[in-house]
Protein backbone atom coordinates (compact mmCIF):
# COMPACT_ATOMS: atom_id res chain seq x y z
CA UNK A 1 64.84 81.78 91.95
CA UNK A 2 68.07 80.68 94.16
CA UNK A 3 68.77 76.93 93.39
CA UNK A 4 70.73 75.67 96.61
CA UNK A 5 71.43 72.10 97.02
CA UNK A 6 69.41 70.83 100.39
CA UNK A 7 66.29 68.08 100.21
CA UNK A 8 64.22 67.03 103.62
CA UNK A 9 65.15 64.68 105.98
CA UNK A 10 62.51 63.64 108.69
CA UNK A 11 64.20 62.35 111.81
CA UNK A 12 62.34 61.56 114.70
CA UNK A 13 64.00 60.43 118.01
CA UNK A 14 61.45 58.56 120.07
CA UNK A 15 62.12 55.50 118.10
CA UNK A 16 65.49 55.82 116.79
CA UNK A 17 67.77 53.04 118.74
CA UNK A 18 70.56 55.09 118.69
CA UNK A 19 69.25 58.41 119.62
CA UNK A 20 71.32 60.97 122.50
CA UNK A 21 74.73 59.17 121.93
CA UNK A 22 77.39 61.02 124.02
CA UNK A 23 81.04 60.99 122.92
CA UNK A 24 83.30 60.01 125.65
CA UNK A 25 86.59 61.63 126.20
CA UNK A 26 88.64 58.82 124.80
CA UNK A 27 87.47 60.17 121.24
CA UNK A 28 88.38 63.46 122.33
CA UNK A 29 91.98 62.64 123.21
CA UNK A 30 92.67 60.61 119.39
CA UNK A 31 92.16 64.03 118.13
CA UNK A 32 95.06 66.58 117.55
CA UNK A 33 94.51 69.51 120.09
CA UNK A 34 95.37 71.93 118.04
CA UNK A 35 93.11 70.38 115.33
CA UNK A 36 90.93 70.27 117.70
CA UNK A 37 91.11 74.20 118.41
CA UNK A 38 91.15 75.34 114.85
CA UNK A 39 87.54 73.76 114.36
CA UNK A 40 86.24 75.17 117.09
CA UNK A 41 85.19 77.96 114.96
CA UNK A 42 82.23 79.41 116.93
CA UNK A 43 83.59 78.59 120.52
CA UNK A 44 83.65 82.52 120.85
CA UNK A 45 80.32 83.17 119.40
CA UNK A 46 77.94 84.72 122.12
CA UNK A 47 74.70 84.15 120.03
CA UNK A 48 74.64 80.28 119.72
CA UNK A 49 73.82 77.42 122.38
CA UNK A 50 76.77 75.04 123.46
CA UNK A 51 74.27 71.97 121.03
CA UNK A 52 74.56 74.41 118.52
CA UNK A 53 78.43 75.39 118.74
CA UNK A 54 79.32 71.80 118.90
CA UNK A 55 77.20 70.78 115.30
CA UNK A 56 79.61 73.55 114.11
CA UNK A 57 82.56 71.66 115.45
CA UNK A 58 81.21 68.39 114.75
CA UNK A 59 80.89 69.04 111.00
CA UNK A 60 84.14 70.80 110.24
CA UNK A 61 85.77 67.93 112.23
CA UNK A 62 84.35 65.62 109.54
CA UNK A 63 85.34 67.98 106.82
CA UNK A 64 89.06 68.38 108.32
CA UNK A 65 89.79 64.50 108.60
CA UNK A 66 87.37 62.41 107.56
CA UNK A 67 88.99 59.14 107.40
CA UNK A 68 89.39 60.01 111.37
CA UNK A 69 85.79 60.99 112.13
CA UNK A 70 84.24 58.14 110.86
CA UNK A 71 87.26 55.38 113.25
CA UNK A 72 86.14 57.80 116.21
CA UNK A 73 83.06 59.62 116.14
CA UNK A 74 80.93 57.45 113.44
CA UNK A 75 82.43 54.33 114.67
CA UNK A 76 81.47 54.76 118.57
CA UNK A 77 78.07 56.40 117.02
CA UNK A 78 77.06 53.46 115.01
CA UNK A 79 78.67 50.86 117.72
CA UNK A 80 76.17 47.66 118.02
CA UNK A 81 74.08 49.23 115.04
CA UNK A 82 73.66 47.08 111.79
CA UNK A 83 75.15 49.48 109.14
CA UNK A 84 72.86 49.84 105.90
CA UNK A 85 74.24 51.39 102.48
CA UNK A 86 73.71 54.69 104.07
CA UNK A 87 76.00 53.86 106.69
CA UNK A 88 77.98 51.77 103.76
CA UNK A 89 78.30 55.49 101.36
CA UNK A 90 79.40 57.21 104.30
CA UNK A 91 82.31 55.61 105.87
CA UNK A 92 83.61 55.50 101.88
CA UNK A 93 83.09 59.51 101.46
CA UNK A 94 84.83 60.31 104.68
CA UNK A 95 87.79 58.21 103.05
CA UNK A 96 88.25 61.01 100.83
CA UNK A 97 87.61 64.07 102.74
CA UNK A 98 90.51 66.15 104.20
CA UNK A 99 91.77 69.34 104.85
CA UNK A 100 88.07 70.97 103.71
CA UNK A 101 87.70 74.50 104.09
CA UNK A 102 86.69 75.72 107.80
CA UNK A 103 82.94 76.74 108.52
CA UNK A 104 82.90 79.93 110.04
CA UNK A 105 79.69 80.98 111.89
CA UNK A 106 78.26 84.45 110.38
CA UNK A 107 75.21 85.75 112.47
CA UNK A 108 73.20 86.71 109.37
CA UNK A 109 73.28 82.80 108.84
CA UNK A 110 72.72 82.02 112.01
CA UNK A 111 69.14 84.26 111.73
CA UNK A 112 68.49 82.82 108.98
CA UNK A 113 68.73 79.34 110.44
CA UNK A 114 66.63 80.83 113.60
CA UNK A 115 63.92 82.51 111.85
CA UNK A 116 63.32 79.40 110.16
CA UNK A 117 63.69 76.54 113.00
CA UNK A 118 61.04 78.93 115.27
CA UNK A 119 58.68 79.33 112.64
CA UNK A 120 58.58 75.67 111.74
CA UNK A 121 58.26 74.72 115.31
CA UNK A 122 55.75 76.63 116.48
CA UNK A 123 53.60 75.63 113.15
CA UNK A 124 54.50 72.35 113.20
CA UNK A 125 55.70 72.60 109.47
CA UNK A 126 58.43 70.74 107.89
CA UNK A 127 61.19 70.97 105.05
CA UNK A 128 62.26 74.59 103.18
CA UNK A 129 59.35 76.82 102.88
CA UNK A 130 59.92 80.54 102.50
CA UNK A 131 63.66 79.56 101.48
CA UNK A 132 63.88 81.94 98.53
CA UNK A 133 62.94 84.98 100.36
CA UNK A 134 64.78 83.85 103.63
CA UNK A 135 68.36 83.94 101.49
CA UNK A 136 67.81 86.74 98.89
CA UNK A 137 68.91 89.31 101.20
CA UNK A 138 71.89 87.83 101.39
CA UNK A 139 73.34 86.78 98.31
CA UNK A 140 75.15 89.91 97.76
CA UNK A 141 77.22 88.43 100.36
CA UNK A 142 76.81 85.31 99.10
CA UNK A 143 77.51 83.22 96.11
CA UNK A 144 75.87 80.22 96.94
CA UNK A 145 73.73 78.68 99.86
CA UNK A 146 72.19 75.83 101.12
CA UNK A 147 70.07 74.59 103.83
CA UNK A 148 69.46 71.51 105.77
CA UNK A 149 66.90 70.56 108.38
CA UNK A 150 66.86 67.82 110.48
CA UNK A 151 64.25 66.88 113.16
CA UNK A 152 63.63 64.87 116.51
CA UNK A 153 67.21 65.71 117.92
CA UNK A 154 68.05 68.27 120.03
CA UNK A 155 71.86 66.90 121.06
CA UNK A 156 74.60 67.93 118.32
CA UNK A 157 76.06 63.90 117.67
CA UNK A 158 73.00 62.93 116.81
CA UNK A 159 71.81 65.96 114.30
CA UNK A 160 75.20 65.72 112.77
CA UNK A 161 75.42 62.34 112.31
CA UNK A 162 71.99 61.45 111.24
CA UNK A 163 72.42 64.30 108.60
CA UNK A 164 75.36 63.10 107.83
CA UNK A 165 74.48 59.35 107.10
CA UNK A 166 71.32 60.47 104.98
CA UNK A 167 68.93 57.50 105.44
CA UNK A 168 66.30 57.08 102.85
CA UNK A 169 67.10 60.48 101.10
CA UNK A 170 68.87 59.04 97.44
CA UNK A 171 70.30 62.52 96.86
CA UNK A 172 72.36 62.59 100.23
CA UNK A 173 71.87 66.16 99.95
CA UNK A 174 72.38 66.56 103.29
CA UNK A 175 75.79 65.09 103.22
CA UNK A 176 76.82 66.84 100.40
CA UNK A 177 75.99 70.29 101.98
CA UNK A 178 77.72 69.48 104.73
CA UNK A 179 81.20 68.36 103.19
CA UNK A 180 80.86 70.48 100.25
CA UNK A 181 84.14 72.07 100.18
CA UNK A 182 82.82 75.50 98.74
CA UNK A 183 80.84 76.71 101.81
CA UNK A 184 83.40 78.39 104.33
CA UNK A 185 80.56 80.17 106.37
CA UNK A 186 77.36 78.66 108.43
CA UNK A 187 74.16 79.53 111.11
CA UNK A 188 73.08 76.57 113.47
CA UNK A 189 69.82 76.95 115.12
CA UNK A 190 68.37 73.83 117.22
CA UNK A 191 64.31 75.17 118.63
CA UNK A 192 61.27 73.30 119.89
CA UNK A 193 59.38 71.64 117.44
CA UNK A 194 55.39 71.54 117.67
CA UNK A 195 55.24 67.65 116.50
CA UNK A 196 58.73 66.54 116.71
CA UNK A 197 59.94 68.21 119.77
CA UNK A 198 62.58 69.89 118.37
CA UNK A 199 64.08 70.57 114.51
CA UNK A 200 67.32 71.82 113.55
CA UNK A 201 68.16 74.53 110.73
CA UNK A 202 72.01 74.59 109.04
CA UNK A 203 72.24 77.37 106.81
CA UNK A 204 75.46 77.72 104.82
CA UNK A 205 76.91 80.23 102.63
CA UNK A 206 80.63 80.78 100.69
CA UNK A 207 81.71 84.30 101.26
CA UNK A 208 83.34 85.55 97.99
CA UNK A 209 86.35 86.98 99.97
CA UNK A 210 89.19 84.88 101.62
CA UNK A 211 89.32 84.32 104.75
């Protein structure tokens, strides 16, 4: 049986405060262009939504300066918001977190992810059912994977975020998939969700080979 770090994470977004966010250029522009461009690892992909290429960026942002994500993105996110010890644990991770390896979108993830996010959504079904038999055709390719799903959100600030932050799951296992430095690779998949409008999949994987 694969053993991949994830847990479950309901988020809902009728009656989240801070729900659909948008980041304004001005957080843009304290970012390094060319920092900027690197992390933009599936701009090119023709198989994934704009939401979906932007979670992508979003995350390996985080994971290339995260002392800088949390005074621009977090910060603007979480602006007028009481912060909690979620909140609290996060902005002290991100302290630490630089120069993480890139995620690089792989379709077979990104299927994997898709697969998933439909069949939960059209079931209504949440959390990581089917997960052994949705990754064991690909860990040949991979050594490890993990899988987070996050749902009520359709827009990319607020999936990344919220999975980021971790409310009311102890393990932060969403968190630590996402800035765990030995995944390189990743599939993004935001669908319709039967009772939560919409759910997102993030599958992630660490190629053996160097990029």
């Amino acid at each position: 049986m694969l053993k991949p770090l994830f847990s479950f994470l309901f988020l809902f977004c009728l009656s989240q405060v801070y729900s659909q966010k948008l980041i304004s250029e001005e957080i843009w522009n304290k970012w390094d262009p060319d920092i900027l461009a690197r992390a933009n690892t599936a701009l090119n992909v023709d198989y994934m939504s704009g939401e979906e290429k932007l979670v992508v960026l979003l995350t390996n942002l985080a994971r290339t300066d995260g002392l800088l994500f949390s005074e621009t993105f977090l910060n603007a996110y979480l602006e007028g918001i009481e912060t909690n010890k979620y909140s609290k644990s996060l902005y002290k991770d991100l302290k630490s977190v630089r120069n993480l390896p890139l995620l690089y979108p792989e379709k077979d993830l990104f299927e994997a992810a898709l697969g998933h996010a439909e069949k939960s959504g059209k079931s209504g079904h949440v959390g990581h059912e089917g997960f052994d038999a949705r990754f064991k055709p690909l860990m040949k390719k991979y050594n490890n994977v993990a899988e987070n799903c996050a749902y009520g959100y359709e827009k990319a600030i607020d999936i990344t975020i919220q999975l980021l932050i971790d409310e009311d799951v102890p393990s932060l296992g969403h968190r630590l998939n996402m800035l765990n430095p030995e995944y390189n690779s990743i599939g993004v998949s935001i669908q319709p969700h039967k009772e939560y409008q919409f759910n997102c999949v993030m599958d992630f994987g660490r190629i053996a080979t160097e990029r």
